[in-house]
C-alpha atoms as a PDB file:
ATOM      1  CA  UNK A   1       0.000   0.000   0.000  1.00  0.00           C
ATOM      2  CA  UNK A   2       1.361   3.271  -1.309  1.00  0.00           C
ATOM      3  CA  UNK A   3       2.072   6.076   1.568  1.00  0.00           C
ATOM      4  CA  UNK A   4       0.126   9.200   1.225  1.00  0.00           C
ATOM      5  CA  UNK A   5       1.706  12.502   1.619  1.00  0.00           C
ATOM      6  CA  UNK A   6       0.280  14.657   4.046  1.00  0.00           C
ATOM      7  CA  UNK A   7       2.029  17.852   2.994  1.00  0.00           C
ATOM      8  CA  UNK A   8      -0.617  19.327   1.330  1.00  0.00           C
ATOM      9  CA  UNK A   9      -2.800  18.300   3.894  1.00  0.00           C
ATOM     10  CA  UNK A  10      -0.581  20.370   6.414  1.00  0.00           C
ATOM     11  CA  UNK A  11      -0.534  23.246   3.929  1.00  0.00           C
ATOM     12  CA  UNK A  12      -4.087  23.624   3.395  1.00  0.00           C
ATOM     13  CA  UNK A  13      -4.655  23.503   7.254  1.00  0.00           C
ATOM     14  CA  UNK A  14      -1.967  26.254   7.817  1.00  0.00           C
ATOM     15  CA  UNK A  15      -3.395  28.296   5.406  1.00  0.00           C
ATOM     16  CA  UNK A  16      -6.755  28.103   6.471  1.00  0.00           C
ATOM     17  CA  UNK A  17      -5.558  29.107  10.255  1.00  0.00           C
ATOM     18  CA  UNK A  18      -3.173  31.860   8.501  1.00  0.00           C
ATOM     19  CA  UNK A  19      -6.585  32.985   7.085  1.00  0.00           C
ATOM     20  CA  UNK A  20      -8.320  33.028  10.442  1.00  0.00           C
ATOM     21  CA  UNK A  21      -5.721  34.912  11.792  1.00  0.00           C
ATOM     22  CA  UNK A  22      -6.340  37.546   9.286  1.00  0.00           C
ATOM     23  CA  UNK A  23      -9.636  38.069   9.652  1.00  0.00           C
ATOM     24  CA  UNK A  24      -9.299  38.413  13.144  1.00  0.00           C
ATOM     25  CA  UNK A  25      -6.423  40.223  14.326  1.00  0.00           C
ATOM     26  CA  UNK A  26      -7.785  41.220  17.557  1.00  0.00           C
ATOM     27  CA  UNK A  27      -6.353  37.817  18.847  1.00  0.00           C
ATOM     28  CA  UNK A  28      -2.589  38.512  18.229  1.00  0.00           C
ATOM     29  CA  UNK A  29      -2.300  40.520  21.378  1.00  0.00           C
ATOM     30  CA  UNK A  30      -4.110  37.158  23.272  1.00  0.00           C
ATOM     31  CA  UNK A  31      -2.277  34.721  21.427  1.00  0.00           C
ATOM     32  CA  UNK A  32       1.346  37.077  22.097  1.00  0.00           C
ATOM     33  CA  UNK A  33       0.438  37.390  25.822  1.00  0.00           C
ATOM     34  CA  UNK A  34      -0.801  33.497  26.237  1.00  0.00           C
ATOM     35  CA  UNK A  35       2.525  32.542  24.689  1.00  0.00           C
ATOM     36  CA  UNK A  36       4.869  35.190  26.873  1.00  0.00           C
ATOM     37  CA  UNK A  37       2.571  33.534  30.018  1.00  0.00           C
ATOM     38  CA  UNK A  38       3.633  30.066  28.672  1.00  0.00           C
ATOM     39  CA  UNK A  39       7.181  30.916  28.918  1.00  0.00           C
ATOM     40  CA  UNK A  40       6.761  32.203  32.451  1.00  0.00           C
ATOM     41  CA  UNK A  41       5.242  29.447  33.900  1.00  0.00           C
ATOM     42  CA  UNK A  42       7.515  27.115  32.018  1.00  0.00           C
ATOM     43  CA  UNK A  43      10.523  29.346  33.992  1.00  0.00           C
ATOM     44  CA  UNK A  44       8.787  28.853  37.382  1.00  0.00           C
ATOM     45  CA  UNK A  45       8.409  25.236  36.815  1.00  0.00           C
ATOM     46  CA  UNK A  46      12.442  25.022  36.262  1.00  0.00           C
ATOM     47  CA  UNK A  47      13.158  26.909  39.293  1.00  0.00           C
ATOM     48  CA  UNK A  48      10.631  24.799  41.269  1.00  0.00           C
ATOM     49  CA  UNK A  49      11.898  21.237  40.040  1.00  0.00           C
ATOM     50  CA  UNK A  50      16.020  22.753  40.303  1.00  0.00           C
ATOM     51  CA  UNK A  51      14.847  23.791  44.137  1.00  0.00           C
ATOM     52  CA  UNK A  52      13.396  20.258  44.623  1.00  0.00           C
ATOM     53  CA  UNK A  53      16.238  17.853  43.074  1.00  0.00           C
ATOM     54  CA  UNK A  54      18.336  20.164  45.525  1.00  0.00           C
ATOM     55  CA  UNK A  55      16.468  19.239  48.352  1.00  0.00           C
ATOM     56  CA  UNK A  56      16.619  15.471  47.356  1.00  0.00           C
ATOM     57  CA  UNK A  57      20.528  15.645  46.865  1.00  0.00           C
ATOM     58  CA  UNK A  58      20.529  17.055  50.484  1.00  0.00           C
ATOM     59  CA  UNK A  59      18.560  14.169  51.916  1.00  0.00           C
ATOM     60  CA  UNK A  60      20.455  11.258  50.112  1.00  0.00           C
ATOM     61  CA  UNK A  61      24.147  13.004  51.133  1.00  0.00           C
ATOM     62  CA  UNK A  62      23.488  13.648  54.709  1.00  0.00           C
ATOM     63  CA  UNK A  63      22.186   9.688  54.824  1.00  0.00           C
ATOM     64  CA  UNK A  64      25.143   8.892  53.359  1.00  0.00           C
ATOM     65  CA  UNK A  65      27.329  10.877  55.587  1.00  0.00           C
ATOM     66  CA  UNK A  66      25.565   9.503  58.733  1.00  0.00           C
ATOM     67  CA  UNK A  67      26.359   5.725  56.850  1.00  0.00           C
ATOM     68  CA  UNK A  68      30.193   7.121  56.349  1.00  0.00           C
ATOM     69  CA  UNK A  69      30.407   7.649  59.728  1.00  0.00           C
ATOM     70  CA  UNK A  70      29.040   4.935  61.147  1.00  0.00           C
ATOM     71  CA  UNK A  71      30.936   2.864  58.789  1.00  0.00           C
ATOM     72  CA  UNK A  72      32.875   0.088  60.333  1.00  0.00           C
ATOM     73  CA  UNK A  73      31.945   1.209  63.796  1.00  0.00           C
ATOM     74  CA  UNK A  74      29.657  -0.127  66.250  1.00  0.00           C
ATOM     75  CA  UNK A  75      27.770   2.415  66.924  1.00  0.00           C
ATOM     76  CA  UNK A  76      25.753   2.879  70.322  1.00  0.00           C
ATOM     77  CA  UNK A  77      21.951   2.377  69.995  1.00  0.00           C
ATOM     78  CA  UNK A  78      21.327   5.912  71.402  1.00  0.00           C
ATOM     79  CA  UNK A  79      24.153   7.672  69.089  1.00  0.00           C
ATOM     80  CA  UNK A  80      22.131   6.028  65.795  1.00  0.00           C
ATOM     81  CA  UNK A  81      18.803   6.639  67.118  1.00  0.00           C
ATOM     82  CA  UNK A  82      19.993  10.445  67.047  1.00  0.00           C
ATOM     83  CA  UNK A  83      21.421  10.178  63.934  1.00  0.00           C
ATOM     84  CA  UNK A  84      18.152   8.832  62.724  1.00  0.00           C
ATOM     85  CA  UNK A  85      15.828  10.876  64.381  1.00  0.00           C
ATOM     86  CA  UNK A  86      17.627  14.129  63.087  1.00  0.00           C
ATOM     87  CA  UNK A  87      17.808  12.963  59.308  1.00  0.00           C
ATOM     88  CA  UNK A  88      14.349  13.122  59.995  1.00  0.00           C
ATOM     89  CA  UNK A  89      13.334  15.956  61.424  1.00  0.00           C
ATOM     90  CA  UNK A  90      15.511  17.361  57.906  1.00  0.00           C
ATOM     91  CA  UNK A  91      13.078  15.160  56.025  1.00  0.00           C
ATOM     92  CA  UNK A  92      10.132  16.601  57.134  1.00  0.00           C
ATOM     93  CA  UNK A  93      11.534  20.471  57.023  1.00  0.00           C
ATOM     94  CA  UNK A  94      12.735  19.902  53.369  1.00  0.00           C
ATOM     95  CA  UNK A  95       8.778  18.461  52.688  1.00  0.00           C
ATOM     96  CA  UNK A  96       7.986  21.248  54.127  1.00  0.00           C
ATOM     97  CA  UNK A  97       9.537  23.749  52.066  1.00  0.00           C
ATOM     98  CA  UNK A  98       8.729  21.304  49.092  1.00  0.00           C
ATOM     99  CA  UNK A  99       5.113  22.473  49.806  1.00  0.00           C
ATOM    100  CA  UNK A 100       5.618  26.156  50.300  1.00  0.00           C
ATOM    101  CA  UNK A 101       7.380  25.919  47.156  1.00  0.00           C
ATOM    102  CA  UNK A 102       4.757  23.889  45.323  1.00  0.00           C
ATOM    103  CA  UNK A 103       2.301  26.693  46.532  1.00  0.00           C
ATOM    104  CA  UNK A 104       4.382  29.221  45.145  1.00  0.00           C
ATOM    105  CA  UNK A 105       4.650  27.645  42.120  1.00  0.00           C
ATOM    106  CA  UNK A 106       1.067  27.625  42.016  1.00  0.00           C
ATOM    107  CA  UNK A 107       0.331  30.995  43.122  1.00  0.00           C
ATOM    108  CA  UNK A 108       2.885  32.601  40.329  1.00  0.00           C
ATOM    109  CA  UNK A 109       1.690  30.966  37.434  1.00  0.00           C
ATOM    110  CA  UNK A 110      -1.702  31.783  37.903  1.00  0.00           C
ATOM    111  CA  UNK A 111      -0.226  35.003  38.653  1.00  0.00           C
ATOM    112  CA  UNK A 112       1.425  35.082  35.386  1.00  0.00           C
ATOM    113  CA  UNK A 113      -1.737  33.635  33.228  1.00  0.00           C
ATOM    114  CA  UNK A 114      -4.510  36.629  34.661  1.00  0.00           C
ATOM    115  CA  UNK A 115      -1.471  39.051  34.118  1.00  0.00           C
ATOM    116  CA  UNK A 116      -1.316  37.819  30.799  1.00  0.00           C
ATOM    117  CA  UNK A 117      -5.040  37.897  29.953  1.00  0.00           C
ATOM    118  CA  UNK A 118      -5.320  41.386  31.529  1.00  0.00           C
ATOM    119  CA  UNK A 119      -2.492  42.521  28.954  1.00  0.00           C
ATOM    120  CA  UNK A 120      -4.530  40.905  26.415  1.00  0.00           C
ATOM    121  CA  UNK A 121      -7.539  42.445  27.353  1.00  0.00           C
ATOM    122  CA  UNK A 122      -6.163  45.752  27.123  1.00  0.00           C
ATOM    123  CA  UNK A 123      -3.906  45.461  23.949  1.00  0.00           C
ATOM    124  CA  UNK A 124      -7.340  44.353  22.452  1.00  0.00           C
ATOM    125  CA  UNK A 125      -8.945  47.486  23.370  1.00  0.00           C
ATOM    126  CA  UNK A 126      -6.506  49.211  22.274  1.00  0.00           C
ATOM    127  CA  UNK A 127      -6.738  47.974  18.640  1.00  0.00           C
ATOM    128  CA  UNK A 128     -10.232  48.216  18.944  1.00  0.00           C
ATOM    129  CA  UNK A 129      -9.735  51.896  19.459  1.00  0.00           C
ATOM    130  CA  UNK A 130      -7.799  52.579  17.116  1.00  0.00           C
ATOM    131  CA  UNK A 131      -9.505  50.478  14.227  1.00  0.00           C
ATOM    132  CA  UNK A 132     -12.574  52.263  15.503  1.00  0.00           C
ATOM    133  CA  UNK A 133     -11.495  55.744  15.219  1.00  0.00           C
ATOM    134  CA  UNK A 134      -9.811  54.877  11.851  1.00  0.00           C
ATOM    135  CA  UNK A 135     -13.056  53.570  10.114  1.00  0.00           C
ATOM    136  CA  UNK A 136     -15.451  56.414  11.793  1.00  0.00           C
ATOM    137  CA  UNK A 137     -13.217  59.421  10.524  1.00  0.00           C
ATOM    138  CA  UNK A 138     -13.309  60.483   7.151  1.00  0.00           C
ATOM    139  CA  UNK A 139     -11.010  61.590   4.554  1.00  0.00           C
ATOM    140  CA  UNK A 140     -12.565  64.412   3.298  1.00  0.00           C
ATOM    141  CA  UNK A 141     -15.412  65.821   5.230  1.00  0.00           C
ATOM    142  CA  UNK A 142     -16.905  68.330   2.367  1.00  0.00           C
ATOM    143  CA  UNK A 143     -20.645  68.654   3.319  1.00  0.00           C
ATOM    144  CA  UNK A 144     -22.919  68.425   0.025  1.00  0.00           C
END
């Protein structure tokens, strides 16, 4: 069975979306600010997952430097139960600031997407304005 070429398939969609996009430019300003919002959010998520893989590198090299130090000694019940018990109390403080992070995370990006759509909002009624005032004025106002 032959394969079919979907290049002009492709084609005809992107020009029918270029032609959308021409008969409407009053989305350019949403579809500029959506995308600058995308990028945001996309940074935030970065810094979030760098600040978490962080954390985890913390967690697994303090366990191994309690396990270096114990190593090849015999320790005393009471000195590993310490050891233990403070690895943990790190645990929980670094899940803790894994969810004040998270939260953050959360609270910028939606930050970033109704700063975006208020941008859009505005650019929009900007062009309106101005594609208004354009159409209502005339060239030559003569009365007859």
């Amino acid at each position: 069975m032959p394969k079919k070429d979907l290049t002009p398939r492709v084609t005809d969609m992107m020009k029918q979306i270029q032609g959308m996009m021409a008969m409407n430019p009053s989305w350019a300003p949403q579809l500029e600010q959506f995308w600058r919002a995308q990028d945001g959010v996309l940074d935030e998520a970065e810094a979030y997952c760098n600040a978490w893989y962080a954390r985890r590198h913390a967690a697994v090299r303090s366990a191994l430097a309690i396990l270096q130090e114990m190593n090849g000694k015999t320790p005393e019940p009471a000195a590993a139960l310490q050891a233990i018990s403070e690895w943990q109390r790190h645990s929980y403080e670094r899940m803790a600031e894994d969810m004040q992070h998270w939260l953050s995370l959360c609270a910028h990006c939606a930050g970033r997407i109704a700063t975006a759509e208020s941008e859009a909002a505005e650019d929009i009624l900007h062009e309106t304005e101005k594609r208004t005032k354009a159409i209502t004025q005339t060239r030559h106002a003569t009365p007859v």
